[in-house]
Each structure stands twice: as C-alpha cells, then as structure tokens.
C-alpha atoms as a PDB file:
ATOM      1  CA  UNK A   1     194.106 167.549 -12.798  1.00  0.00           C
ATOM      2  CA  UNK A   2     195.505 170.806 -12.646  1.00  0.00           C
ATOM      3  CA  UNK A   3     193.234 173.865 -12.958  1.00  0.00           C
ATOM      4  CA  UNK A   4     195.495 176.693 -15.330  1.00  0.00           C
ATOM      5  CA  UNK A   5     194.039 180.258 -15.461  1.00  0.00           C
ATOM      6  CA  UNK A   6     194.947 181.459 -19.318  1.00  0.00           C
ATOM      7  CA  UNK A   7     194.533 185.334 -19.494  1.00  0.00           C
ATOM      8  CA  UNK A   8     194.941 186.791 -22.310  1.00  0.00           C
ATOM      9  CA  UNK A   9     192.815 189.569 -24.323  1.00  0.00           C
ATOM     10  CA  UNK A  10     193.636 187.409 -28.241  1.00  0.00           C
ATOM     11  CA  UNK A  11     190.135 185.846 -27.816  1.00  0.00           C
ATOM     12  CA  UNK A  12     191.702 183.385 -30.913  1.00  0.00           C
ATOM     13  CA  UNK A  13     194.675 182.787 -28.475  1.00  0.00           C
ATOM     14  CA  UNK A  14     192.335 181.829 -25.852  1.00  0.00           C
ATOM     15  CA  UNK A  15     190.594 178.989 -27.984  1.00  0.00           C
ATOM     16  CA  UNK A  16     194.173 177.780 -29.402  1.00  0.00           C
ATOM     17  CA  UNK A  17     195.542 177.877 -25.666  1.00  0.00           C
ATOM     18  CA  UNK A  18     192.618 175.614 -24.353  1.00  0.00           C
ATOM     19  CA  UNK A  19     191.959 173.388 -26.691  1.00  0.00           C
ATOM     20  CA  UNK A  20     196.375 172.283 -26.611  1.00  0.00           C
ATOM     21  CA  UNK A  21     196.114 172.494 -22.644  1.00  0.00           C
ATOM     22  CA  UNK A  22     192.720 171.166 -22.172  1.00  0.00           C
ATOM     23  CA  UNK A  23     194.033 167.325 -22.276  1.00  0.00           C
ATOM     24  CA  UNK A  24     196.370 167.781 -19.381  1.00  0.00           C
ATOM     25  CA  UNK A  25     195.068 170.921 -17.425  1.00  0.00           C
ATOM     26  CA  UNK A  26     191.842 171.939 -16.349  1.00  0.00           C
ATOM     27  CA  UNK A  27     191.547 175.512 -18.142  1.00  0.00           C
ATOM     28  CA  UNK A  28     189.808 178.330 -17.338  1.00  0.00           C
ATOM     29  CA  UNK A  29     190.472 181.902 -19.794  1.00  0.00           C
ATOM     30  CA  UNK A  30     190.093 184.895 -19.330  1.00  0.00           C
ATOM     31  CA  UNK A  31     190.229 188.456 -21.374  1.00  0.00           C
ATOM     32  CA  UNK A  32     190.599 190.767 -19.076  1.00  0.00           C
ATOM     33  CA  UNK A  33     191.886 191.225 -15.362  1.00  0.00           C
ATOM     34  CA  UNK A  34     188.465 191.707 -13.855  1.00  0.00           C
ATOM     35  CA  UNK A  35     187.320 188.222 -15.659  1.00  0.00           C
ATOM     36  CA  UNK A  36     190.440 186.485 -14.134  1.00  0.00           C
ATOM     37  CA  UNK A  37     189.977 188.252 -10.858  1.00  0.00           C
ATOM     38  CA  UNK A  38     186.095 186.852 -10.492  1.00  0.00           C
ATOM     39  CA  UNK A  39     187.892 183.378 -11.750  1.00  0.00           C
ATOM     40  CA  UNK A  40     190.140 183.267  -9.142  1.00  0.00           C
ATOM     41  CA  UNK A  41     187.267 183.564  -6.792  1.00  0.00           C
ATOM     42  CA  UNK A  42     185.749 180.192  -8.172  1.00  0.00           C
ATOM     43  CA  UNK A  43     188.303 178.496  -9.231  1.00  0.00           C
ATOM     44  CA  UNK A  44     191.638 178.825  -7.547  1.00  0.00           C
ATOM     45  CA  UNK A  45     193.997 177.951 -10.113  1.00  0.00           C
ATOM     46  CA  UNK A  46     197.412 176.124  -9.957  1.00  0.00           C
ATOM     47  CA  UNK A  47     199.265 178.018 -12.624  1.00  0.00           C
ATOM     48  CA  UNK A  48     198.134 180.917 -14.321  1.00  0.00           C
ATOM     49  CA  UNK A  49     199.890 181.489 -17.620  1.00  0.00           C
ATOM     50  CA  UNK A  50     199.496 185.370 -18.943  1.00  0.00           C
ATOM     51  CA  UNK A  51     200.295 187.828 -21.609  1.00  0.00           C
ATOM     52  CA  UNK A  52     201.565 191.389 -19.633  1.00  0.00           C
ATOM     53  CA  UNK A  53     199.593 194.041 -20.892  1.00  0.00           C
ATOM     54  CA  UNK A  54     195.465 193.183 -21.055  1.00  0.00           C
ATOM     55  CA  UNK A  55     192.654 196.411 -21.491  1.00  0.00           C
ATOM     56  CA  UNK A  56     192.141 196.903 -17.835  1.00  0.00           C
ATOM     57  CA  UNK A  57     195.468 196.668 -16.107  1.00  0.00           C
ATOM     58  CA  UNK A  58     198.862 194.635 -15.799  1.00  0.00           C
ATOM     59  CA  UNK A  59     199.385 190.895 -15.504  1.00  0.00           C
ATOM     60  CA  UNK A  60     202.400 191.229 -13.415  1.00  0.00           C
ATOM     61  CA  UNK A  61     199.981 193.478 -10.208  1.00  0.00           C
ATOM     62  CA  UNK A  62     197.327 190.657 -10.590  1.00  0.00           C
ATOM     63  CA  UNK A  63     200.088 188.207 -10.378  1.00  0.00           C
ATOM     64  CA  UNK A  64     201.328 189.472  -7.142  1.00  0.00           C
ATOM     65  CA  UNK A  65     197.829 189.717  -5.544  1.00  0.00           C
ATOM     66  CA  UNK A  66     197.077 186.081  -6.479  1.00  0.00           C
ATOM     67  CA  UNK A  67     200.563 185.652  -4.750  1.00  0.00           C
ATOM     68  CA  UNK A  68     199.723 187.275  -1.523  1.00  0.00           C
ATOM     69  CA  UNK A  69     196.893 184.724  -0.772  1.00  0.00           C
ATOM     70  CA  UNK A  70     198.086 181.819  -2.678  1.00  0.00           C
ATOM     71  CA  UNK A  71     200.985 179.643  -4.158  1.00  0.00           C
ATOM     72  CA  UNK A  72     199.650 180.028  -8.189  1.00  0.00           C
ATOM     73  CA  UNK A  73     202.735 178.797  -9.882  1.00  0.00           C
ATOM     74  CA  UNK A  74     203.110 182.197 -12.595  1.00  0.00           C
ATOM     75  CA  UNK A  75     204.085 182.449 -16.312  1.00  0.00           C
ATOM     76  CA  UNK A  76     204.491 185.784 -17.695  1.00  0.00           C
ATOM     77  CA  UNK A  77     204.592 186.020 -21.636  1.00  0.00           C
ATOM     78  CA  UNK A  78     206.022 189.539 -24.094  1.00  0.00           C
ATOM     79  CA  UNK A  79     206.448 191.796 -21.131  1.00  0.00           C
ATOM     80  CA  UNK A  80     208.598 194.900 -21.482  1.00  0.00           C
ATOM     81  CA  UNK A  81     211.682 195.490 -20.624  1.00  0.00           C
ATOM     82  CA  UNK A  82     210.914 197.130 -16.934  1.00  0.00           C
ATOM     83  CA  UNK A  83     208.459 193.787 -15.949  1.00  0.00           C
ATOM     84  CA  UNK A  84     212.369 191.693 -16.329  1.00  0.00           C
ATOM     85  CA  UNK A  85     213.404 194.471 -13.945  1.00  0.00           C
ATOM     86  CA  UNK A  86     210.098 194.203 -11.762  1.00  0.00           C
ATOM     87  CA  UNK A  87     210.981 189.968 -11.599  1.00  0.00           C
ATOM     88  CA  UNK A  88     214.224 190.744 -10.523  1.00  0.00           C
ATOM     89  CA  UNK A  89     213.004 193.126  -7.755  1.00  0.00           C
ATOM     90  CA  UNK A  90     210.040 190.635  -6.819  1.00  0.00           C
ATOM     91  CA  UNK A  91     211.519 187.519  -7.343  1.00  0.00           C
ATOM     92  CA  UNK A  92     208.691 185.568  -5.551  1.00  0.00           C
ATOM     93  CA  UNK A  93     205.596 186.821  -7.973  1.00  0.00           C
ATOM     94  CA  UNK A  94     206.650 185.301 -11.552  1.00  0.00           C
ATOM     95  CA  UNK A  95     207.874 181.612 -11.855  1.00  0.00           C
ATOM     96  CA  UNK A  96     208.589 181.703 -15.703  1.00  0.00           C
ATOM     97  CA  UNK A  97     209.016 185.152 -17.594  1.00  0.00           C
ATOM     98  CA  UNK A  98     209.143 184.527 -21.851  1.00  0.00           C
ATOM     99  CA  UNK A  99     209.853 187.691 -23.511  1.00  0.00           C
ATOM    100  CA  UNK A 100     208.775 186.449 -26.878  1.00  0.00           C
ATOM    101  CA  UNK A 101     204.856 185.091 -27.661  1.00  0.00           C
ATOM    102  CA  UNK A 102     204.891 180.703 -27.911  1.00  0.00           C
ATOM    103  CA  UNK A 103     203.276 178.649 -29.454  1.00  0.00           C
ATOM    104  CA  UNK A 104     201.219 176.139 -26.961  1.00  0.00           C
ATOM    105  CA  UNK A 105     203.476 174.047 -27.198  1.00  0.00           C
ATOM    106  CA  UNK A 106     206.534 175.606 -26.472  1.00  0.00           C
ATOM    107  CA  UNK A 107     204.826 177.536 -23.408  1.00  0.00           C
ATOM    108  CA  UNK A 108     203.669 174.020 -22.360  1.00  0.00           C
ATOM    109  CA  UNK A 109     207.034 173.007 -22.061  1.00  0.00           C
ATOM    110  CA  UNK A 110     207.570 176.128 -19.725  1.00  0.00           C
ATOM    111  CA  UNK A 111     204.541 175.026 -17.591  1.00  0.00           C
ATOM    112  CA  UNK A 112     205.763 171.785 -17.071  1.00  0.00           C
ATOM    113  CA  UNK A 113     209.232 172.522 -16.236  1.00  0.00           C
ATOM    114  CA  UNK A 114     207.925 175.121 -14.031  1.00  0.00           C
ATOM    115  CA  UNK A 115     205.805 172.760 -12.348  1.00  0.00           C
ATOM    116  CA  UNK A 116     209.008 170.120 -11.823  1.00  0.00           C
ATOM    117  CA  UNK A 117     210.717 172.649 -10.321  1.00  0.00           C
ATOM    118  CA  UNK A 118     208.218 174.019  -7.911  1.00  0.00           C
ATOM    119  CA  UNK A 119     207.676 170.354  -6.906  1.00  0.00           C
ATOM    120  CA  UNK A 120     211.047 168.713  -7.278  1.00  0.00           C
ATOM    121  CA  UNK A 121     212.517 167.586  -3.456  1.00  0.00           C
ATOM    122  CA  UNK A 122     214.755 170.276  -2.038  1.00  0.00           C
ATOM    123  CA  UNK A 123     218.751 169.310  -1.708  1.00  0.00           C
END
C-alpha cells in the first residue's frame, strides 16, 4: 500500500482524512511541520497531501525539503495567492495545488489522478 503523510493542524480534519484514506493508503497525520518532519524520518511517505499555512511554518518549504531527498508525490490545499506564483516558479515541488478546502473525497480523486500521472508511461 501506499504510505500518505496528511498534515494538517484541523485535528477533526485529520480523523475525517484517515479514516476515508485509510482503506486504500497507509496514513500517517500530522499537526504541525515538526510532527511531519520527525514522520518523514520513519516513515517515508509516497504522497503527502497538506493544507499551506500550519502553527510552525509553511507547507510549501517542507514540501520542497521532502523534495530535495525524495520523489513524495505533493498536494497542496487553500494556499494564497503568492504559493500559485511560488508553483509556477518551482514547478518540481507541488504535484496538485487546490485553492479551495475538499472534501476526502474530492481530494482523493486528486491523489489518484496525481498518482496516474506520475506513473503513467512517458510518450
């Protein structure tokens, strides 16, 4: 199974999230980006799927250090306005960018077509 990294600081989110996703994915949540970080370190996740803003620093620089060391497919959820213009400027760090909050799933949707696409065969 895949192992999905949820991080997001809604601790009600966080239950909803896991138990839609936990018949498909392996999940793992998080609150904050510390939590994720020592996550990461256990658990190397195939996707992580995150909401921007969290209470100790941005989704979108955690994103790009997990992409540095590894290929974590990455789903960004309600950024602002300047992450779209971040994504455009670092194409390589977020996968899937929704600028509206999901329902599971609807964002599952986005996770699997993400995951298609990331393994479809290259023309």
């Amino acid at each position: 199974m895949l192992k999905l990294l949820h991080l997001d600081s809604s601790q009600t989110r966080r239950q909803r999230f896991a138990r839609h996703f936990s018949n498909r994915f392996i999940v793992h949540s998080a609150a904050t980006v510390a939590e994720a970080d020592r996550l990461v370190d256990q658990h190397t996740p195939h996707i992580l799927v995150s909401y921007c803003q969290l209470p100790d620093g941005h989704a979108f620089d955690f994103a790009t250090t997990l992409r540095e060391t590894q290929q974590t497919l990455v789903v960004l959820v309600q950024g602002a306005p300047q992450i779209r213009r971040k994504r455009r400027a670092s194409p390589g760090t977020v996968d899937v960018y929704s600028a509206e909050l999901l329902s599971p799933s609807m964002m599952e949707g986005l996770v699997w077509n993400a995951v298609v696409r990331r393994h479809a065969p290259s023309e």
